[in-house]
PDB file of N, CA and C in Angstrom:
ATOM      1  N   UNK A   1      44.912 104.482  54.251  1.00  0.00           N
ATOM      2  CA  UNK A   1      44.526 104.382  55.640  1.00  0.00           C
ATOM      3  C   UNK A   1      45.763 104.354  56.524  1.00  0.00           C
ATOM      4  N   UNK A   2      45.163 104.436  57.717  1.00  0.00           N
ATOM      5  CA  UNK A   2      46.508 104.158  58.911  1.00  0.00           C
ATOM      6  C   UNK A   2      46.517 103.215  59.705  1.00  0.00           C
ATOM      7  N   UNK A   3      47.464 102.875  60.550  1.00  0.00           N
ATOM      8  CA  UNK A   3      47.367 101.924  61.677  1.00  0.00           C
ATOM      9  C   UNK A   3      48.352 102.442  62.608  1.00  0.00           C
ATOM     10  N   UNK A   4      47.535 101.625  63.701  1.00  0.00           N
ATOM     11  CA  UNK A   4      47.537 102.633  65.278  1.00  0.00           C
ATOM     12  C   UNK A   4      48.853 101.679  65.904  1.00  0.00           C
ATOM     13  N   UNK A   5      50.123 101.882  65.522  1.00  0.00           N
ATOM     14  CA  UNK A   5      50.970 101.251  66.909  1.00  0.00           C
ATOM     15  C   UNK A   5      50.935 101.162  67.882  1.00  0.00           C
ATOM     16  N   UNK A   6      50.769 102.226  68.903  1.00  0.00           N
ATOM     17  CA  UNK A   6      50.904 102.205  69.936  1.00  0.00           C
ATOM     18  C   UNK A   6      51.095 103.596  70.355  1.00  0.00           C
ATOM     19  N   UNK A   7      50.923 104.086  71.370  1.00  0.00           N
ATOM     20  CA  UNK A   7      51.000 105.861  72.375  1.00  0.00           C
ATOM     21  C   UNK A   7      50.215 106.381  71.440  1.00  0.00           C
ATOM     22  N   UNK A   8      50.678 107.313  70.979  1.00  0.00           N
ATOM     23  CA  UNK A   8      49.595 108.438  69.901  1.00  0.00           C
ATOM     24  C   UNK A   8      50.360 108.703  68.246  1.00  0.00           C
ATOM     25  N   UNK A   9      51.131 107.260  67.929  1.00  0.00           N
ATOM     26  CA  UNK A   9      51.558 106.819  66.826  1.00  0.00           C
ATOM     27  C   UNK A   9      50.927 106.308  65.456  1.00  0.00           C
ATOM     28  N   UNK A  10      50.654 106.756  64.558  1.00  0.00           N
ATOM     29  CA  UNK A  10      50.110 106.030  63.696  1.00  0.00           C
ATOM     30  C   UNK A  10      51.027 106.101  62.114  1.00  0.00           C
ATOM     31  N   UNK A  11      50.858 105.211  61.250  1.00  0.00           N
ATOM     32  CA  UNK A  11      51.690 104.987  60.549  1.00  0.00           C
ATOM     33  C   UNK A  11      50.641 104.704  58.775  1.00  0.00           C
ATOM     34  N   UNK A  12      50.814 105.060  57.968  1.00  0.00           N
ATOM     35  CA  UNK A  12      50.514 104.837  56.749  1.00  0.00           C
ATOM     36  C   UNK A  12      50.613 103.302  56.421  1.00  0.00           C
ATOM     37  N   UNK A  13      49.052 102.655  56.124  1.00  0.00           N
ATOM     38  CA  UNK A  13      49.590 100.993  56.057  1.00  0.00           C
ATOM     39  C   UNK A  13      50.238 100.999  54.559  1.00  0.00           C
ATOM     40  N   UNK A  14      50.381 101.981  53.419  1.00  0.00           N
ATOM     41  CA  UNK A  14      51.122 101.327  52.887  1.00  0.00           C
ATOM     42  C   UNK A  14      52.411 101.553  52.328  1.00  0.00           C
ATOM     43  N   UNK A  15      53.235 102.109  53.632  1.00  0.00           N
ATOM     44  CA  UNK A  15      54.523 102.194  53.978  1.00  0.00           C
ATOM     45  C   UNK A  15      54.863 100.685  55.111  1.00  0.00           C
ATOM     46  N   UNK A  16      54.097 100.308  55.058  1.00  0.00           N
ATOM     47  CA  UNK A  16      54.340  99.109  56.556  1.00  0.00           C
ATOM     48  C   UNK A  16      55.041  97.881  55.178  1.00  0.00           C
ATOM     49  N   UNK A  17      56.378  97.460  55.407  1.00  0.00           N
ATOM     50  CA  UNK A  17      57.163  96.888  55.034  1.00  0.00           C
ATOM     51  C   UNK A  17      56.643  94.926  55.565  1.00  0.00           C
ATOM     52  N   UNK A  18      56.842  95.281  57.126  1.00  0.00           N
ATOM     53  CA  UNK A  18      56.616  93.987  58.089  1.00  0.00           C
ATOM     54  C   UNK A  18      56.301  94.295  59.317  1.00  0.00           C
ATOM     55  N   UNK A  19      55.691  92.945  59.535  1.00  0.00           N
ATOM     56  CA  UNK A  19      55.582  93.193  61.373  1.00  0.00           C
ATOM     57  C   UNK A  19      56.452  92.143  61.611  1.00  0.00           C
ATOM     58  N   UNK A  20      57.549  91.835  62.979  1.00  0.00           N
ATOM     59  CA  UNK A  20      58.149  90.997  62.895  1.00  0.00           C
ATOM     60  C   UNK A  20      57.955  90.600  64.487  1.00  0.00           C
ATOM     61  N   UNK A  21      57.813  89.660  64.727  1.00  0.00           N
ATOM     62  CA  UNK A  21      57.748  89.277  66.668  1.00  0.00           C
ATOM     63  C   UNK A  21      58.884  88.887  67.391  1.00  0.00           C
ATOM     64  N   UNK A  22      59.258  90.110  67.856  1.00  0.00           N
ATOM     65  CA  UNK A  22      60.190  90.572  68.912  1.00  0.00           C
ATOM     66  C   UNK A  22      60.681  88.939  69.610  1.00  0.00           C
ATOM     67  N   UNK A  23      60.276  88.314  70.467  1.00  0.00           N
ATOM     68  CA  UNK A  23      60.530  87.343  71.034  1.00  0.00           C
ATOM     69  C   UNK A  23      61.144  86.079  69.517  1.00  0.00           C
ATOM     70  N   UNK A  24      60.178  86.036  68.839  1.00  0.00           N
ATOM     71  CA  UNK A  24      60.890  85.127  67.633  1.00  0.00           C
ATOM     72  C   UNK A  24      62.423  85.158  67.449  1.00  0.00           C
ATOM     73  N   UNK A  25      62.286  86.919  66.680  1.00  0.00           N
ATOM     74  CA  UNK A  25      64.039  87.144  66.454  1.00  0.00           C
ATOM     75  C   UNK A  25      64.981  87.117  67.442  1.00  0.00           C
ATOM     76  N   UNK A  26      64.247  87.307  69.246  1.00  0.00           N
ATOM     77  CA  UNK A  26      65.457  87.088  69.887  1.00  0.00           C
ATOM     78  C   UNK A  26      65.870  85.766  70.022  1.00  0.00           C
ATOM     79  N   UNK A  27      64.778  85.267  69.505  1.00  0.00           N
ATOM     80  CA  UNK A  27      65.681  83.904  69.968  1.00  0.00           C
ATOM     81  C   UNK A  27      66.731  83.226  68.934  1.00  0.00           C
ATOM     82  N   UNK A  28      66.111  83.805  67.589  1.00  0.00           N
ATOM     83  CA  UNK A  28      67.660  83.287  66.625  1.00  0.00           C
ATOM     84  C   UNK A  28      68.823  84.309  67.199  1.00  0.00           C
ATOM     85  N   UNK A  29      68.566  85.529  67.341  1.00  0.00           N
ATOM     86  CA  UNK A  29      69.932  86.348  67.415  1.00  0.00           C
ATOM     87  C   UNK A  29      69.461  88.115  68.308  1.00  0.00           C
ATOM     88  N   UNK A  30      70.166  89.062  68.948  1.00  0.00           N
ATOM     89  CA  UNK A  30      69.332  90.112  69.473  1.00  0.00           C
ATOM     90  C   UNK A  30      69.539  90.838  68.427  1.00  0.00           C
ATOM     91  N   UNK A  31      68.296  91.900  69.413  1.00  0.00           N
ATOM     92  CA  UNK A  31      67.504  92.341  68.279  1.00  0.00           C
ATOM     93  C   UNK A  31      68.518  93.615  67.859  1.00  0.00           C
ATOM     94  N   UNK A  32      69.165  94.093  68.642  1.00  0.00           N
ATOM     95  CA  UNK A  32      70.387  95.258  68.244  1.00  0.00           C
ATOM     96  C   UNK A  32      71.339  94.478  66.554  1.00  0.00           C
ATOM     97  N   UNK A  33      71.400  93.421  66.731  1.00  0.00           N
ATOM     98  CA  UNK A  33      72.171  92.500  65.145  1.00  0.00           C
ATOM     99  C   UNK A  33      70.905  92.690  64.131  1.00  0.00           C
ATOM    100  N   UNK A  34      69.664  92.119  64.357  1.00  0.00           N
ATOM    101  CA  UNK A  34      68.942  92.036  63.232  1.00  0.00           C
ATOM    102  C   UNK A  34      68.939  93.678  62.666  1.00  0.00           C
ATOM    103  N   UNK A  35      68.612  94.401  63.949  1.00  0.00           N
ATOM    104  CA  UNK A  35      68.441  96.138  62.974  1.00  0.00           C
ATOM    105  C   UNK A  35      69.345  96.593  62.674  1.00  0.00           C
ATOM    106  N   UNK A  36      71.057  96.054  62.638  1.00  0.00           N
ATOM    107  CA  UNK A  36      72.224  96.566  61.824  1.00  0.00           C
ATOM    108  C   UNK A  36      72.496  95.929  60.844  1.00  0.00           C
ATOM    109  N   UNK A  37      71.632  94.451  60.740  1.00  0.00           N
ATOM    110  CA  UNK A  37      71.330  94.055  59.341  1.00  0.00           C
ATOM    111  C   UNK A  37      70.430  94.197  58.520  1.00  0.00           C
ATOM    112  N   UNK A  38      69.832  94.595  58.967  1.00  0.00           N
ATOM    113  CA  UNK A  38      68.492  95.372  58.324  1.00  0.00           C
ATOM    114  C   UNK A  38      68.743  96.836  57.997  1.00  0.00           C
ATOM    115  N   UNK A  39      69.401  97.211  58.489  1.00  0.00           N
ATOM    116  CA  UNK A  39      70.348  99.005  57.872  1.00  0.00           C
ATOM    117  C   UNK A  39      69.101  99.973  58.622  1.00  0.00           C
ATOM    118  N   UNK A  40      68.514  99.725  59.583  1.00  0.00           N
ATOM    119  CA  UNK A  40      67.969 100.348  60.347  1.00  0.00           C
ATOM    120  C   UNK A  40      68.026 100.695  61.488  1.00  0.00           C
ATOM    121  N   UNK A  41      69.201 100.444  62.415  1.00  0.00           N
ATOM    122  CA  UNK A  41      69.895 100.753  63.915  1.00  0.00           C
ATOM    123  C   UNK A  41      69.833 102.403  64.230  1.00  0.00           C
ATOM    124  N   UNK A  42      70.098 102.905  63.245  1.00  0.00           N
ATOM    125  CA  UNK A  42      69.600 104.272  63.355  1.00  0.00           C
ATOM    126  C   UNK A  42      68.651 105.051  63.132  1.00  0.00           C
ATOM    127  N   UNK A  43      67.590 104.226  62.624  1.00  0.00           N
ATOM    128  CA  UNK A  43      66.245 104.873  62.541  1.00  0.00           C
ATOM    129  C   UNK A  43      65.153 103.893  62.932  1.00  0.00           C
ATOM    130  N   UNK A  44      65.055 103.843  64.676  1.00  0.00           N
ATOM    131  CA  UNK A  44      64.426 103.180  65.217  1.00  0.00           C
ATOM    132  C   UNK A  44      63.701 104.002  66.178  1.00  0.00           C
ATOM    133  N   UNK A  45      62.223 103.930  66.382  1.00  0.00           N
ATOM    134  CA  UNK A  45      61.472 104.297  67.346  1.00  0.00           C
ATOM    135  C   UNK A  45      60.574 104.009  67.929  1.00  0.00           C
ATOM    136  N   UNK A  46      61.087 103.412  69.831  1.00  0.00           N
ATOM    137  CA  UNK A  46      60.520 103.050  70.553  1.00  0.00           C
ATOM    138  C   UNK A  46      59.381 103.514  71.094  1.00  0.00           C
ATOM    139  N   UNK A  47      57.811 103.155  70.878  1.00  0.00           N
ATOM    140  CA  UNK A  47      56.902 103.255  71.037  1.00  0.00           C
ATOM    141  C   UNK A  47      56.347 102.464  72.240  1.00  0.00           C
ATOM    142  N   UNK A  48      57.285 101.220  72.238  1.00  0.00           N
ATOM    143  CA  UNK A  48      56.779  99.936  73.499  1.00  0.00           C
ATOM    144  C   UNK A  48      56.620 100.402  75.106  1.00  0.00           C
ATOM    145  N   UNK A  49      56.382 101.465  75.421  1.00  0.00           N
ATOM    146  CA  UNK A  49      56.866 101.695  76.736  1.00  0.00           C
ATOM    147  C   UNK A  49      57.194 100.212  77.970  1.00  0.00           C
ATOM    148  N   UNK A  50      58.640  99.604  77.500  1.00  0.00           N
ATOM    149  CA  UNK A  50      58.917  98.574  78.142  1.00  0.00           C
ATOM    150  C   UNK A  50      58.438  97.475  78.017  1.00  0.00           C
ATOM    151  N   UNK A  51      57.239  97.148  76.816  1.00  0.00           N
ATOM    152  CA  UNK A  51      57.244  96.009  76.972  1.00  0.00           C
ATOM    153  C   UNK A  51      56.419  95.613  75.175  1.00  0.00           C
ATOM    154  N   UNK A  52      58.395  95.477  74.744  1.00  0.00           N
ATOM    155  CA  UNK A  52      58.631  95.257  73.307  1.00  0.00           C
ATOM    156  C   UNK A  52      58.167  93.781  72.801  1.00  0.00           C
ATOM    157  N   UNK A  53      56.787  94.424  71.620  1.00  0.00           N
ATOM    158  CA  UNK A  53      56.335  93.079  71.224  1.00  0.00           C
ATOM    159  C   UNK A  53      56.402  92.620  69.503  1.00  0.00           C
ATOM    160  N   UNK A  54      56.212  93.980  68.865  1.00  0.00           N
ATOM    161  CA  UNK A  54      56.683  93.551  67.371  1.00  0.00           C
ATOM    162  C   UNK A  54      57.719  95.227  67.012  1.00  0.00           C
ATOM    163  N   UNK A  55      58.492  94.370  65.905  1.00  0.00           N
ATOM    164  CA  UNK A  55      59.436  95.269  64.841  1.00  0.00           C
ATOM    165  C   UNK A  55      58.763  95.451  63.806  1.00  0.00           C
ATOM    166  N   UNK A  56      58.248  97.235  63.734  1.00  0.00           N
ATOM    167  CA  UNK A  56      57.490  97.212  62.679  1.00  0.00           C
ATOM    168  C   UNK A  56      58.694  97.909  61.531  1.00  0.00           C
ATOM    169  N   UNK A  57      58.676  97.502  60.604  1.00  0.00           N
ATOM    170  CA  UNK A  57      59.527  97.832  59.686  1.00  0.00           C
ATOM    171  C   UNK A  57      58.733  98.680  58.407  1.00  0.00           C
ATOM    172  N   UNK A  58      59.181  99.832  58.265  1.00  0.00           N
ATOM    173  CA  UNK A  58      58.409 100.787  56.997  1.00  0.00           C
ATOM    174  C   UNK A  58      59.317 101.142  56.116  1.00  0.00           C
ATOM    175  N   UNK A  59      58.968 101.714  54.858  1.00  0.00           N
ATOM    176  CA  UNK A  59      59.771 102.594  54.105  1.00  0.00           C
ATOM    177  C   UNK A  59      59.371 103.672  53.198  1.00  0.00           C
ATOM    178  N   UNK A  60      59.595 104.679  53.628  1.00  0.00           N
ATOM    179  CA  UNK A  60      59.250 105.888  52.827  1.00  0.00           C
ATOM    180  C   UNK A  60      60.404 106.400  52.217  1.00  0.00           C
ATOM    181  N   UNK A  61      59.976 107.004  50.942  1.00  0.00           N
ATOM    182  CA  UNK A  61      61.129 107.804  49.631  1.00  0.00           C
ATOM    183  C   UNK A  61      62.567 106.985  50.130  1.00  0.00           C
ATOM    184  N   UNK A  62      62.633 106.096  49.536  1.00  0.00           N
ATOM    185  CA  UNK A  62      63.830 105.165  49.860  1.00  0.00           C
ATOM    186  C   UNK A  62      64.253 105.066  51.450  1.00  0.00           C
ATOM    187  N   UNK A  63      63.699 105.917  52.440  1.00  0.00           N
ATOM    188  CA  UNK A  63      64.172 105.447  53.776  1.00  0.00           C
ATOM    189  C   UNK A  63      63.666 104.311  54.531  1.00  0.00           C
ATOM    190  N   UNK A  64      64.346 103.390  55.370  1.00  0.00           N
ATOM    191  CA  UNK A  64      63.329 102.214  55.900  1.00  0.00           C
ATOM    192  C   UNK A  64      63.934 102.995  57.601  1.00  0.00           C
ATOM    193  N   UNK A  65      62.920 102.760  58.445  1.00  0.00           N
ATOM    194  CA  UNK A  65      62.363 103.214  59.462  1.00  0.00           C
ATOM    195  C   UNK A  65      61.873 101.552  60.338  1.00  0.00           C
ATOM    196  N   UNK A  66      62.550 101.872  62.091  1.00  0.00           N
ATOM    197  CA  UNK A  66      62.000 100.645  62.482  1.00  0.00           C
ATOM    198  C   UNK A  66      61.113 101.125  63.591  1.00  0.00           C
ATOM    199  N   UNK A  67      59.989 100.656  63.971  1.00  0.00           N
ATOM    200  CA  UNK A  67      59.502 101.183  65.613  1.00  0.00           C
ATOM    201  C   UNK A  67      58.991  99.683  66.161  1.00  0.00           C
ATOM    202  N   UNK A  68      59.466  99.929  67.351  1.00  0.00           N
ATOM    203  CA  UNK A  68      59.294  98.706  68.055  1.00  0.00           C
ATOM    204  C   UNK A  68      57.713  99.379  69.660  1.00  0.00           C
ATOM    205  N   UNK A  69      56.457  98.092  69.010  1.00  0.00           N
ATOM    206  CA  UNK A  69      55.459  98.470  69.604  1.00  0.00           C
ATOM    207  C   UNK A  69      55.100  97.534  70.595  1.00  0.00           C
ATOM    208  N   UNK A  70      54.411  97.970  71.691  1.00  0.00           N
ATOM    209  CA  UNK A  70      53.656  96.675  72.496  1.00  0.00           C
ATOM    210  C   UNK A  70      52.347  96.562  72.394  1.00  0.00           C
ATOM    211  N   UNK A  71      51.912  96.193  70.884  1.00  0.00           N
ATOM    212  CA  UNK A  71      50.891  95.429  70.278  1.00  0.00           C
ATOM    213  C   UNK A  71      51.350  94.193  69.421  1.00  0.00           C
ATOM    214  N   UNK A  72      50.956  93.379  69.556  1.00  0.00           N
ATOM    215  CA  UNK A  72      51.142  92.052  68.870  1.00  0.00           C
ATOM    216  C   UNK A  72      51.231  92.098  67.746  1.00  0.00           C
ATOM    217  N   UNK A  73      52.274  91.312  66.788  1.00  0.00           N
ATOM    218  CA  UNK A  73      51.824  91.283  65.534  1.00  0.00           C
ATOM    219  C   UNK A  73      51.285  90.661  64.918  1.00  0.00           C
ATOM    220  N   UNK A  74      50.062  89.707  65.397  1.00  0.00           N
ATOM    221  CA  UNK A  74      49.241  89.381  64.746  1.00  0.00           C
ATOM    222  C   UNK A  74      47.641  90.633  64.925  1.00  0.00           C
ATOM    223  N   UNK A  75      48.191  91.130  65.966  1.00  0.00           N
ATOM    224  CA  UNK A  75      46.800  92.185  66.069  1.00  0.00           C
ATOM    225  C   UNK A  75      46.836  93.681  65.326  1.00  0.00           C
ATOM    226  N   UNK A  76      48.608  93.687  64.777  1.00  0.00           N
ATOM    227  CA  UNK A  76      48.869  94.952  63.890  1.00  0.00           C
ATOM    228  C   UNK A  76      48.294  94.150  62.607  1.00  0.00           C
ATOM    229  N   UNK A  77      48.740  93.003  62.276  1.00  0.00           N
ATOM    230  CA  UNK A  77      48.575  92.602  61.459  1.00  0.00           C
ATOM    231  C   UNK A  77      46.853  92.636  60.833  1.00  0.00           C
ATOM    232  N   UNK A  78      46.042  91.968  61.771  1.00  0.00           N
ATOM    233  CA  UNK A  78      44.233  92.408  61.601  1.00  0.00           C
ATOM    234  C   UNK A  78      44.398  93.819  61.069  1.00  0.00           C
ATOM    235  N   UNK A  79      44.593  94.773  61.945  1.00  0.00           N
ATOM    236  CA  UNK A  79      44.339  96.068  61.654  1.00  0.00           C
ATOM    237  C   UNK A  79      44.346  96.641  60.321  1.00  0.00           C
ATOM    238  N   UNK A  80      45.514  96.065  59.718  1.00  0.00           N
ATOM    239  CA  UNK A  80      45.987  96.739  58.481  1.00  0.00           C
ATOM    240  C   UNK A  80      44.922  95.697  57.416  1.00  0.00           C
ATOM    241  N   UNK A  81      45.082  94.646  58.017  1.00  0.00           N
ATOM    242  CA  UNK A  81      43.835  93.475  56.755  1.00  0.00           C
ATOM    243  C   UNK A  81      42.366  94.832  57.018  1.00  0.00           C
ATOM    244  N   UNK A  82      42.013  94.974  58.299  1.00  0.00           N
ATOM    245  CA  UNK A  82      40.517  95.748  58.385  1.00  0.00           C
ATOM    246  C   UNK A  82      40.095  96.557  57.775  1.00  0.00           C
ATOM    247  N   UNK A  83      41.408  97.778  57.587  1.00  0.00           N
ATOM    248  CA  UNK A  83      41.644  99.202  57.081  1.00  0.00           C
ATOM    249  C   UNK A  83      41.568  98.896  55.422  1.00  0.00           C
ATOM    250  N   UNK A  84      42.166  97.697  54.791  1.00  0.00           N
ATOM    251  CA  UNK A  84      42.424  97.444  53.370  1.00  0.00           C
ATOM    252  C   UNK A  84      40.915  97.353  53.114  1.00  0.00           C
ATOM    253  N   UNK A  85      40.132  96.381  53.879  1.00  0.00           N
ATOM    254  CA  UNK A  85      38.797  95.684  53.175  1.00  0.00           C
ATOM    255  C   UNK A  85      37.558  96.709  53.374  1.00  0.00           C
ATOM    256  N   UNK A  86      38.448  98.338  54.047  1.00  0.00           N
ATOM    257  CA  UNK A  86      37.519  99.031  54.260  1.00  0.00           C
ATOM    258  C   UNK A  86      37.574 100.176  53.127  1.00  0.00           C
ATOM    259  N   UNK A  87      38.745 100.061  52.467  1.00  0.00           N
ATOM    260  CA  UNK A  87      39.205 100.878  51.367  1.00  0.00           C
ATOM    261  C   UNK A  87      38.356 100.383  50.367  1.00  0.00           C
ATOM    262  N   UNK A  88      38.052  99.401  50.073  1.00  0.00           N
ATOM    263  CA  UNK A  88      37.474  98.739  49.089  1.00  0.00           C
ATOM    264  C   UNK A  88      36.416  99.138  48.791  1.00  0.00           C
TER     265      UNK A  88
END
């Protein structure tokens, strides 16, 4: 199945690594440090039009991929639980 980030984005849930909440990590450190520790600064795509709410983190054939959405991550999070219990 998929899940819907945000604009006309959708993503394979089971490439979805994490959802992480934007406001959380800024407050230990910004978010430009966490995605050069995370080895993803260069493969990031902004989906939030301005108003950045989770770091979704994926990985396909060894690449990890970040997009930053303005949907919550507890409401990406439902989505992908919905899509699983619908696979079933």
């Amino acid at each position: 199945m998929y899940v819907h980030i945000g604009k006309d984005l959708i993503i394979k849930n089971n490439y979805i690594i994490a959802f992480l909440d934007i406001k959380s990590l800024e407050k230990k450190k910004s978010l430009e440090n966490i995605c050069k520790e995370l080895k993803i600064s260069d493969n990031i795509i902004d989906v939030s039009e301005g108003n950045k709410k989770t770091l979704i983190i994926t990985k396909t054939n060894d690449e990890c991929k970040g997009y930053i959405s303005n949907i919550s991550s507890i409401t990406l999070g439902k989505r992908v639980t919905k899509y699983e219990r619908m696979e079933k």
